[in-house]
Protein backbone atom coordinates (compact mmCIF):
# COMPACT_ATOMS: atom_id res chain seq x y z
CA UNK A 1 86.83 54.48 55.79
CA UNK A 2 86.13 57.97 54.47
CA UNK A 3 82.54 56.48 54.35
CA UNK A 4 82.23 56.16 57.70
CA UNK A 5 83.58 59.00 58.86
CA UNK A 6 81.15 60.87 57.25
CA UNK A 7 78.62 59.10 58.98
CA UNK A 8 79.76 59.38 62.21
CA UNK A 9 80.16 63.07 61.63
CA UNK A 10 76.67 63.69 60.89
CA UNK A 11 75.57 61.44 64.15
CA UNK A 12 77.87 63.78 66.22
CA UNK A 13 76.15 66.94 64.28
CA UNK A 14 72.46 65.46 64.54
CA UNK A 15 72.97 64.54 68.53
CA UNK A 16 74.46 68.45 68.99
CA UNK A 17 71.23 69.53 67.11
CA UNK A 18 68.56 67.44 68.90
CA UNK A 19 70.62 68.46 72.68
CA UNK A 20 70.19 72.46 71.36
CA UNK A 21 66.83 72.44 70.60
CA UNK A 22 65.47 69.74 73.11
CA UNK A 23 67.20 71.94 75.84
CA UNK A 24 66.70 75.46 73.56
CA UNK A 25 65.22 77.61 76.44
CA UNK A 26 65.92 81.50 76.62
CA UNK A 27 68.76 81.62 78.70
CA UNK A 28 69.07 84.65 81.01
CA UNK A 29 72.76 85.53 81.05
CA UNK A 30 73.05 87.20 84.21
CA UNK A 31 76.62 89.52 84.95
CA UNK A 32 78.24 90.05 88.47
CA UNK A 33 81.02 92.44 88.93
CA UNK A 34 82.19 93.05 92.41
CA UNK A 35 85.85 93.36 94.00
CA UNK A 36 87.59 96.13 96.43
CA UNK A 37 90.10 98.52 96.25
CA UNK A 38 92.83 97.46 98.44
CA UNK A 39 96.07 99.47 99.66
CA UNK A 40 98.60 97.91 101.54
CA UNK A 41 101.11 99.64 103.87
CA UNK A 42 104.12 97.66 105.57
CA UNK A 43 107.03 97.76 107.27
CA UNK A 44 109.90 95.34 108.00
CA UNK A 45 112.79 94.97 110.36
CA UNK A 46 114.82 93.56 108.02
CA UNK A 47 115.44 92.01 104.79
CA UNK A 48 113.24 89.42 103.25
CA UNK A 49 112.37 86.84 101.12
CA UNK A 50 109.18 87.97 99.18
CA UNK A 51 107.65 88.56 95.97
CA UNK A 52 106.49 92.00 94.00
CA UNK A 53 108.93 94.70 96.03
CA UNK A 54 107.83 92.90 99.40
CA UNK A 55 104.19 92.65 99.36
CA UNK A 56 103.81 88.67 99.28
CA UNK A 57 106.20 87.98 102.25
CA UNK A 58 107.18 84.78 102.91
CA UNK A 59 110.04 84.53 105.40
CA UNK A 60 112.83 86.55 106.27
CA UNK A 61 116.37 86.55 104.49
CA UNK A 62 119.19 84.56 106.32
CA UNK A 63 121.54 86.07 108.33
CA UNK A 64 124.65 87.52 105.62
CA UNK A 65 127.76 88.90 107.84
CA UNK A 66 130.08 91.31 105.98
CA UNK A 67 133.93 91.62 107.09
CA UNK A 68 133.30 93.32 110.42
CA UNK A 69 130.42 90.29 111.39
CA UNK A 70 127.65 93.04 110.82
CA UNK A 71 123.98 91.24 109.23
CA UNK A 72 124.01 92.86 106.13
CA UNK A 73 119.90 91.83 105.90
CA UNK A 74 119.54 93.09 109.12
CA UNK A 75 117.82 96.28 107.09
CA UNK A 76 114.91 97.37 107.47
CA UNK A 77 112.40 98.50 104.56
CA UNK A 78 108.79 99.37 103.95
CA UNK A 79 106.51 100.17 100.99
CA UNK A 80 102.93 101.45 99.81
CA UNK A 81 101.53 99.67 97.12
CA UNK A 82 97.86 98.67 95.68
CA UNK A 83 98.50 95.80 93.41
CA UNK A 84 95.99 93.95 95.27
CA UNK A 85 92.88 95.70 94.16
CA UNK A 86 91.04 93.16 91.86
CA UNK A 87 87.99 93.00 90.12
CA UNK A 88 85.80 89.49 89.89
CA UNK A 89 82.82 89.08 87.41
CA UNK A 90 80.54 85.96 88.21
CA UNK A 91 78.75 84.64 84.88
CA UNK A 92 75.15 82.64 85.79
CA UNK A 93 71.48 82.18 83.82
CA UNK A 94 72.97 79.25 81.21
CA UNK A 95 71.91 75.63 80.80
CA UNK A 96 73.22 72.84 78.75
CA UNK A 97 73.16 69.15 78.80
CA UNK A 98 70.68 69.63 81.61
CA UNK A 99 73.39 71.47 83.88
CA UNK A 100 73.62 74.74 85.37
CA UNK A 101 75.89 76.75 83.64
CA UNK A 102 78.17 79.51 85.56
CA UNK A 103 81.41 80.71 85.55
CA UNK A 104 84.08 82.94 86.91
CA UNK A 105 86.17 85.39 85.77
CA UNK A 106 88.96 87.32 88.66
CA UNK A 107 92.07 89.26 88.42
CA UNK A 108 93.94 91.84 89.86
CA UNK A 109 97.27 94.11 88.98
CA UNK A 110 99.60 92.04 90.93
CA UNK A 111 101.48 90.47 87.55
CA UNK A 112 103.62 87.78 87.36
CA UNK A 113 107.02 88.93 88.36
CA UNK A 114 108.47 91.78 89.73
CA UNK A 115 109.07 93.54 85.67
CA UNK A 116 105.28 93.47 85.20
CA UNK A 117 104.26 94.42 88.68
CA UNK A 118 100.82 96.81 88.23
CA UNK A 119 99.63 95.02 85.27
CA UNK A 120 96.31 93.15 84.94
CA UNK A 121 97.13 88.92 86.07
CA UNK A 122 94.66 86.19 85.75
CA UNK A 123 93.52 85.00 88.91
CA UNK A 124 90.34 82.65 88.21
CA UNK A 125 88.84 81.41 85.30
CA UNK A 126 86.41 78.83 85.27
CA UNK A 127 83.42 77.12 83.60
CA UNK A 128 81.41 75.00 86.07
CA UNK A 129 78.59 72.59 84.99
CA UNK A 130 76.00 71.73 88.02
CA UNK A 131 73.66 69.19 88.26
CA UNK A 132 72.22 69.20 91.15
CA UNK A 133 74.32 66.49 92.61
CA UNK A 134 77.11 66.44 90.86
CA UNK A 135 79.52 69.77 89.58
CA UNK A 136 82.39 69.62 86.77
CA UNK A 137 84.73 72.35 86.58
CA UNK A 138 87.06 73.02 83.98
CA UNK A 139 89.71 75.67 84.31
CA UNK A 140 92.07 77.51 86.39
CA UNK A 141 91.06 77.34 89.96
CA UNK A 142 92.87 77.09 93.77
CA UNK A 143 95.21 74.26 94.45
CA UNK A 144 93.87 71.24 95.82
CA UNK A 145 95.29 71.82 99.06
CA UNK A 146 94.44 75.47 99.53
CA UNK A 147 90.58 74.64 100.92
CA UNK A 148 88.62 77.64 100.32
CA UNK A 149 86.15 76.70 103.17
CA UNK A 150 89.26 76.42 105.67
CA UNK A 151 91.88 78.90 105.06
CA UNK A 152 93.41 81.51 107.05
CA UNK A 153 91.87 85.25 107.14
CA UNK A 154 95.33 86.93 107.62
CA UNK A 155 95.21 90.72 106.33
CA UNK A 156 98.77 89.60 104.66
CA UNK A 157 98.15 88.26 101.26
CA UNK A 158 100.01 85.31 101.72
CA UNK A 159 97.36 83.54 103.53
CA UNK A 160 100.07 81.63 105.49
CA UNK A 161 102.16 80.76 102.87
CA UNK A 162 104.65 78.99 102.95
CA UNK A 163 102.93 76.88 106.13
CA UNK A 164 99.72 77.37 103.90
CA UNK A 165 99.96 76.04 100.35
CA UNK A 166 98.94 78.41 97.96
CA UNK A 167 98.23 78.77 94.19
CA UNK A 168 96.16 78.82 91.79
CA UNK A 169 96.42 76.72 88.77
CA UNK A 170 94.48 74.80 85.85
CA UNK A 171 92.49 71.93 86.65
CA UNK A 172 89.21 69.79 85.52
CA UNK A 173 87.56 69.49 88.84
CA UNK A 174 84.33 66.91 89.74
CA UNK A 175 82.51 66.74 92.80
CA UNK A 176 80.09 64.25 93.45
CA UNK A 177 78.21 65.67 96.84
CA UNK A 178 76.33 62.39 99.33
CA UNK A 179 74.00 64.49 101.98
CA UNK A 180 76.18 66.62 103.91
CA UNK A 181 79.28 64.71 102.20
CA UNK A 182 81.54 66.10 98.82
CA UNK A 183 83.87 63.48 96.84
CA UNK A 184 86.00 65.63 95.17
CA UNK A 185 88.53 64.42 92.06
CA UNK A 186 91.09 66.86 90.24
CA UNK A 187 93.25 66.23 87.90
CA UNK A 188 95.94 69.51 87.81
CA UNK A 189 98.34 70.76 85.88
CA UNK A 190 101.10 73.63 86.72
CA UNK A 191 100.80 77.34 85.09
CA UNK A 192 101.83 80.05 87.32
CA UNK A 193 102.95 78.11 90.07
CA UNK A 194 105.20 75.51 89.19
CA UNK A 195 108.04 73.15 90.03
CA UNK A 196 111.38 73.90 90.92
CA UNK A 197 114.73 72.59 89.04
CA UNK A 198 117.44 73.28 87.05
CA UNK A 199 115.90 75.27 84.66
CA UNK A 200 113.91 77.49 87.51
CA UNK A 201 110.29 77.45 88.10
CA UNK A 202 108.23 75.98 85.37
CA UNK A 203 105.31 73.36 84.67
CA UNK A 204 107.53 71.69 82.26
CA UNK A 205 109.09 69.53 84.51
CA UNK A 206 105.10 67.61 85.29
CA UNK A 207 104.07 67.83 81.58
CA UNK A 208 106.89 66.07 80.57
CA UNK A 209 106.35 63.58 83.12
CA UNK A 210 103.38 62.60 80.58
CA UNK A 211 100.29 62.84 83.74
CA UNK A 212 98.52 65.83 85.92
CA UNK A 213 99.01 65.57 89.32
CA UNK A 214 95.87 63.77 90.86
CA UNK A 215 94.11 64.55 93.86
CA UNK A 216 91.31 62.98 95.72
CA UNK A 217 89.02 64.59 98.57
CA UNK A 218 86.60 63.71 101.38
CA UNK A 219 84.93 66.90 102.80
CA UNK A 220 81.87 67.35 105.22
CA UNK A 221 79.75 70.17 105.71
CA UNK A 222 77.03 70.94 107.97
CA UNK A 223 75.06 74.52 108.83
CA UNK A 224 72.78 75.38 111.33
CA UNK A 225 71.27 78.01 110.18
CA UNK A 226 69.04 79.06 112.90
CA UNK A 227 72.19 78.43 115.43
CA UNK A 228 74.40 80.83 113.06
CA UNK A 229 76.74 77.64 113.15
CA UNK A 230 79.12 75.88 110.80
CA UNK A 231 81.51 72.95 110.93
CA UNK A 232 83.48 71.85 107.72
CA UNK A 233 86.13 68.78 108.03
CA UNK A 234 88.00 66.69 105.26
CA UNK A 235 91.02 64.65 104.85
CA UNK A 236 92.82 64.73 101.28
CA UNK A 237 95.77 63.47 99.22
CA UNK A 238 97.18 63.85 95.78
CA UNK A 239 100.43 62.32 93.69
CA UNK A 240 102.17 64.15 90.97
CA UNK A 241 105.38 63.05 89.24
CA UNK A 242 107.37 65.20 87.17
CA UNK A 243 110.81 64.85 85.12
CA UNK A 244 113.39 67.13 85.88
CA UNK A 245 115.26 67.08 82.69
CA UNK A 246 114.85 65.03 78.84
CA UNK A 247 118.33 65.07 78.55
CA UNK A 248 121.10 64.89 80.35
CA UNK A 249 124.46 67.54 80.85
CA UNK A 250 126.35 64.64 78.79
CA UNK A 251 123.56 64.50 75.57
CA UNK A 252 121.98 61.18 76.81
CA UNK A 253 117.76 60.87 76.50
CA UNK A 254 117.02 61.18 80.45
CA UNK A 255 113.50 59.00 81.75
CA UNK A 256 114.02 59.50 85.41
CA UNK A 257 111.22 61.05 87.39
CA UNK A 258 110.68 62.39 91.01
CA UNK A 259 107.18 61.16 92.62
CA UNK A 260 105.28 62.89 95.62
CA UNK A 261 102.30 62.21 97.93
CA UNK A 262 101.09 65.01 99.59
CA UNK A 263 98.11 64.81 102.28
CA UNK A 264 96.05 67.52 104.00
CA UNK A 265 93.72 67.13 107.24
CA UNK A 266 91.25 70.44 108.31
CA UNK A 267 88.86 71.31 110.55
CA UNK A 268 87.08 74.60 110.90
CA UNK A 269 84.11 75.15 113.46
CA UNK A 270 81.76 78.99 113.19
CA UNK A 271 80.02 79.65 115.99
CA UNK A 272 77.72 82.96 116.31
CA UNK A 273 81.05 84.91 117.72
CA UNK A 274 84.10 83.08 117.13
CA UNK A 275 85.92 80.71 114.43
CA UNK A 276 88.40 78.25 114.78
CA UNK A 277 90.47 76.83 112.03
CA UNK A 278 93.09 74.15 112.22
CA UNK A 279 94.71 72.38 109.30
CA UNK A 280 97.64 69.76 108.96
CA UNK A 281 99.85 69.13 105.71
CA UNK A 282 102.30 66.58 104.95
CA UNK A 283 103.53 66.92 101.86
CA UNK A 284 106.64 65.63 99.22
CA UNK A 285 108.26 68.11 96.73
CA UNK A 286 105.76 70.81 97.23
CA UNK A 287 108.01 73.70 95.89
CA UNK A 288 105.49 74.58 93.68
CA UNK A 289 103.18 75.74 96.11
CA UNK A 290 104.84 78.13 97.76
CA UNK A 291 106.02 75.32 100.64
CA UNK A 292 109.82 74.80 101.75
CA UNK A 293 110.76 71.81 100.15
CA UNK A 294 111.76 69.97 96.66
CA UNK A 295 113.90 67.18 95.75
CA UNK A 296 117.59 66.05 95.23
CA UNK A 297 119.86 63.40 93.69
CA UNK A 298 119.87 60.77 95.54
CA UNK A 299 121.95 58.67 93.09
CA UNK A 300 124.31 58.36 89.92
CA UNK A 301 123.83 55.44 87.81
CA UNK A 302 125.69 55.93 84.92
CA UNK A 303 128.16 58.82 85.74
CA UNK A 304 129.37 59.08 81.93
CA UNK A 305 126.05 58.88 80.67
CA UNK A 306 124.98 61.39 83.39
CA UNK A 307 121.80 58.85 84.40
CA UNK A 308 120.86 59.77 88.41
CA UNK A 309 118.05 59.26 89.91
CA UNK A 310 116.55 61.59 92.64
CA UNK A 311 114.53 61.45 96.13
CA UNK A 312 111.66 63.85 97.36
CA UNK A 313 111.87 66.35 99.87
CA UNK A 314 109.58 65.75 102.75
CA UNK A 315 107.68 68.67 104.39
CA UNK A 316 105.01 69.14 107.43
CA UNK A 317 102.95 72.08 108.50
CA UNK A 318 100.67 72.56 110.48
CA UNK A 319 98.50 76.03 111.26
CA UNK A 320 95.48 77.59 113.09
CA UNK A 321 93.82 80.84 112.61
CA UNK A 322 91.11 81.88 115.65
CA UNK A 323 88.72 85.30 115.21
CA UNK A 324 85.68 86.68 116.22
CA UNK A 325 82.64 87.42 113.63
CA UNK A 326 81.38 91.13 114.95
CA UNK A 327 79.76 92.99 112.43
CA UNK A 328 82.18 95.66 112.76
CA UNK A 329 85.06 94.44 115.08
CA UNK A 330 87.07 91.65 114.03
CA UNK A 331 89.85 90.65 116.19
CA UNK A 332 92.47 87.26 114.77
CA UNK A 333 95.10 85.64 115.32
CA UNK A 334 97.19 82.91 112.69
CA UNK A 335 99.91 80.90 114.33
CA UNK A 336 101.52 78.23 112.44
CA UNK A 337 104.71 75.58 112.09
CA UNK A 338 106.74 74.27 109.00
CA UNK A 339 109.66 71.92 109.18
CA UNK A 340 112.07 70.43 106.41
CA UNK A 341 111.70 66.65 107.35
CA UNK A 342 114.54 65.44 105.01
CA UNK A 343 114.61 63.46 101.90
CA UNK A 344 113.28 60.09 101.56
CA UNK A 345 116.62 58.32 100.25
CA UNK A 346 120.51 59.40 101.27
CA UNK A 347 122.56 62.48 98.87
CA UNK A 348 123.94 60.83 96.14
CA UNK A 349 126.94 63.37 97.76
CA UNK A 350 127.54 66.24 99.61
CA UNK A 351 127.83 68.31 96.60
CA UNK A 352 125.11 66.89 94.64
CA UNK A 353 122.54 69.22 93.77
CA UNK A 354 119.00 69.85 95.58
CA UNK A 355 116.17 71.74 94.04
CA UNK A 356 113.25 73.39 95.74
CA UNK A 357 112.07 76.27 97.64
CA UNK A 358 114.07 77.35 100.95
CA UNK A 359 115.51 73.96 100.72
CA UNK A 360 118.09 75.88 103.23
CA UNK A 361 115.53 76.33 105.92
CA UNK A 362 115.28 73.57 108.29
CA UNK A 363 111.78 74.99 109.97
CA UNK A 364 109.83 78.18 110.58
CA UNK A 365 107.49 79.52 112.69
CA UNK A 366 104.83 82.69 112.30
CA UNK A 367 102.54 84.34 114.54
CA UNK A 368 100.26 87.23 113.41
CA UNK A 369 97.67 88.91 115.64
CA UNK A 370 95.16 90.91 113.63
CA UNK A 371 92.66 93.73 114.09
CA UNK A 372 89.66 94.34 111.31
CA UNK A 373 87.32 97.39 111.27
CA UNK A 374 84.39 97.41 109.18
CA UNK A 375 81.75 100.24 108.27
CA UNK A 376 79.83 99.78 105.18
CA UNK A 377 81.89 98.73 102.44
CA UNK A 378 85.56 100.52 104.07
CA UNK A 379 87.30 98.08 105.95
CA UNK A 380 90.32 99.11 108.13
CA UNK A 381 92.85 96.25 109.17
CA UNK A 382 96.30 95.91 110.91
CA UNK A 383 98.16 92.79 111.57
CA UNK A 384 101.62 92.29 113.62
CA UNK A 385 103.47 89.27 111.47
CA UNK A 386 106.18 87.62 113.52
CA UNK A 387 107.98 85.14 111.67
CA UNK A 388 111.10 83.35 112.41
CA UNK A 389 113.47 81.02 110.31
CA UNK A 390 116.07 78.61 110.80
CA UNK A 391 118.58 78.63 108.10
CA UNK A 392 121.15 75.77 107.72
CA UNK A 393 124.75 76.12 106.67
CA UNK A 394 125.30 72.69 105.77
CA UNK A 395 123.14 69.23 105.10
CA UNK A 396 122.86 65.97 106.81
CA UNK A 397 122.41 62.83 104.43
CA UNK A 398 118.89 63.55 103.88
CA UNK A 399 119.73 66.70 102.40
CA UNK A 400 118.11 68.33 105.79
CA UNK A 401 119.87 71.63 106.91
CA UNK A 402 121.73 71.71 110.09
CA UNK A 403 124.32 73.74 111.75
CA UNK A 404 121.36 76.17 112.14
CA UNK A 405 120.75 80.55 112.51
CA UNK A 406 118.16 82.34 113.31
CA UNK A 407 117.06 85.19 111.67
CA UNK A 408 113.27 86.68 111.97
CA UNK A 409 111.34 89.71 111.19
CA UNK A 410 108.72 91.74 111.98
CA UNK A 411 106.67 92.91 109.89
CA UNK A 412 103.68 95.94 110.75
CA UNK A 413 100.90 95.89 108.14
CA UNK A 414 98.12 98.37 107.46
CA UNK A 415 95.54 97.89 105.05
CA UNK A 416 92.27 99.75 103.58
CA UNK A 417 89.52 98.02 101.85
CA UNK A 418 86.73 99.38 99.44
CA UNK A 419 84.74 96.46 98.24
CA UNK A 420 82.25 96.80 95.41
């Protein structure tokens, strides 16, 4: 045995030799650094539901009456802050195994949570092997479902969320392209945007469930060049399953798991002086991506034991973000819907438990008109974000909030860019 270990060994060490110096060629390691400065200046009408002191804003807190029926959320608030800048360094000039070689390295000073705001957080970091036709990419990358060809250009750095999925998170990526045509495969796991449950947010709950979350994508591309044109189009879905707990509240070794298929549609179309962008999401238990939505017991099968078994929480969006492309002049507009479509199984009870994100929203709407001015590398942008929420005080039997109130903000945000 020990024998031929130590033969295989050696045939592992003689291929790695032979693939260096067959492929040995100079390799010209080139660096990129670029980025912007970027400071952000907002105000709100009232209270709302957003990370790092307000910046990333996702929707706006729910009505909260004191004694004398006054909204106690009905504040307003504002802040300055640059925790946005970031700095990006692009890595090309390698080859092995007959591939390309490049890679990317971003952050910015955003952190993680609000205790750590202004310190340096990874963003991107990824190696990516090319050949030609086909590209694998290992490393932490966007979410399958945030499309980096087809996303909104808000000035708000929440790109939409939580109508837009968003994250960032590792990943081994392949892409096998066909003409004009990209198959795309990812297998994900969860890092800084994870699952909701008992224990919080964390990307325990899918690596206990033993698999990554899979995705598969169809995406077309084609440019005309001479035209100044563009249209991009794809269709995609992915499955993850994760286990909310190991053991249960009684002791017990716990095995059940919460499944979810998530699908995306886009479409975005560049003319020479205007782009359109529409996109479509249906998705189950996508709390970890910034969408409303999770999942809750749906039954109890051994109440001493504390066995239950749970049902996802089933979401739709859907978004479009119009602008013009002058050189200096940018006018914009993102509009977009997201409604809390109910569980796919009954509540084990009314008081049983759901987990999520704004699992007490039953939709929300946003509309944000935007102005961008650019000279040279400043850039001067303000955007008008109008974004209304339906809050729930109670469920139905699908766990979907009803007996609903209203409570919106607006929110005025100036920003100024220096990119480098």
């Amino acid at each position: 045995m020990k024998r031929n270990l130590l033969v295989v060994t050696c045939l592992i060490f003689a291929f790695v030799i032979q693939a260096q110096t067959t492929e040995v060629k100079k390799n010209d390691i080139k660096l990129n650094f670029s980025g912007y400065l970027k400071n952000d200046y907002f105000w709100d009408t009232r209270q709302t539901v957003s990370a790092r002191e307000g910046h990333f804003l996702l929707f706006p807190a729910p009505v909260d009456n004191d004694p004398d029926g006054k909204d106690i959320n009905a504040t307003p608030n504002f802040n300055f802050l640059s925790i946005q800048s970031r700095v990006r360094v692009d890595i090309t000039g390698a080859r092995a195994l007959n591939a390309d070689i490049s890679g990317k390295l971003e952050a910015d000073f955003f952190g993680q949570l609000n205790p750590n705001i202004n310190l340096l957080r990874l963003r991107l970091a990824y190696i990516n092997m090319n050949w030609g036709k086909t590209e694998l990419r290992f490393g932490q990358d966007w979410i399958p479902m945030f499309i980096t060809d087809c996303f909104p250009g808000t000035v708000s750095f929440n790109t939409g969320a939580p109508i837009q999925p968003f994250g960032r998170n590792p990943q081994i990526k392949v892409t096998q392209k066909f003409g004009k045509f990209k198959l795309i495969g990812i297998l994900s796991s969860q890092r800084d945007y994870a699952s909701r449950g008992d224990a919080g947010a964390t990307g325990t709950y899918l690596r206990n469930s033993g698999a990554p979350e899979f995705t598969l994508q169809l995406h077309y591309k084609s440019v005309n060049k001479d035209a100044g044109t563009e249209f991009v189009t794809g269709i995609g879905a992915s499955y993850k399953t994760i286990k909310p707990q190991i053991e249960t509240g009684t002791g017990y070794k716990a095995d059940a798991t919460v499944g979810g298929m998530n699908g995306i549609a886009f479409l975005k179309y560049q003319a020479n002086k205007f782009t359109v962008k529409i996109e479509g999401i249906y998705g189950e238990n996508i709390a970890d991506v910034l969408s409303i939505g999770g999942f809750l017991v749906s039954d109890s099968t051994n109440m001493i034991k504390g066995f239950v078994e749970y049902s996802p929480i089933k979401t739709m969006s859907f978004w479009t973000d119009i602008h013009t492309n002058g050189k200096n002049w940018q006018f914009g507009v993102f509009a977009g819907y997201t409604q809390n479509m109910g569980a796919t199984k009954d509540m084990f009870s009314s008081k049983a438990p759901i987990y999520g994100f704004g699992t007490n929203i039953a939709d929300l709407y946003r509309v944000s008109p935007r102005v961008i001015y650019n000279i040279n590398k400043l850039r001067f942008a303000l955007e008008l974000e109008y974004t209304v929420a339906n809050y729930g005080s109670t469920y139905d039997a699908k766990g979907k909030p009803i007996t609903l109130t209203e409570a919106n903000n607006f929110r005025t945000l100036f920003a100024v860019y220096y990119f480098f």
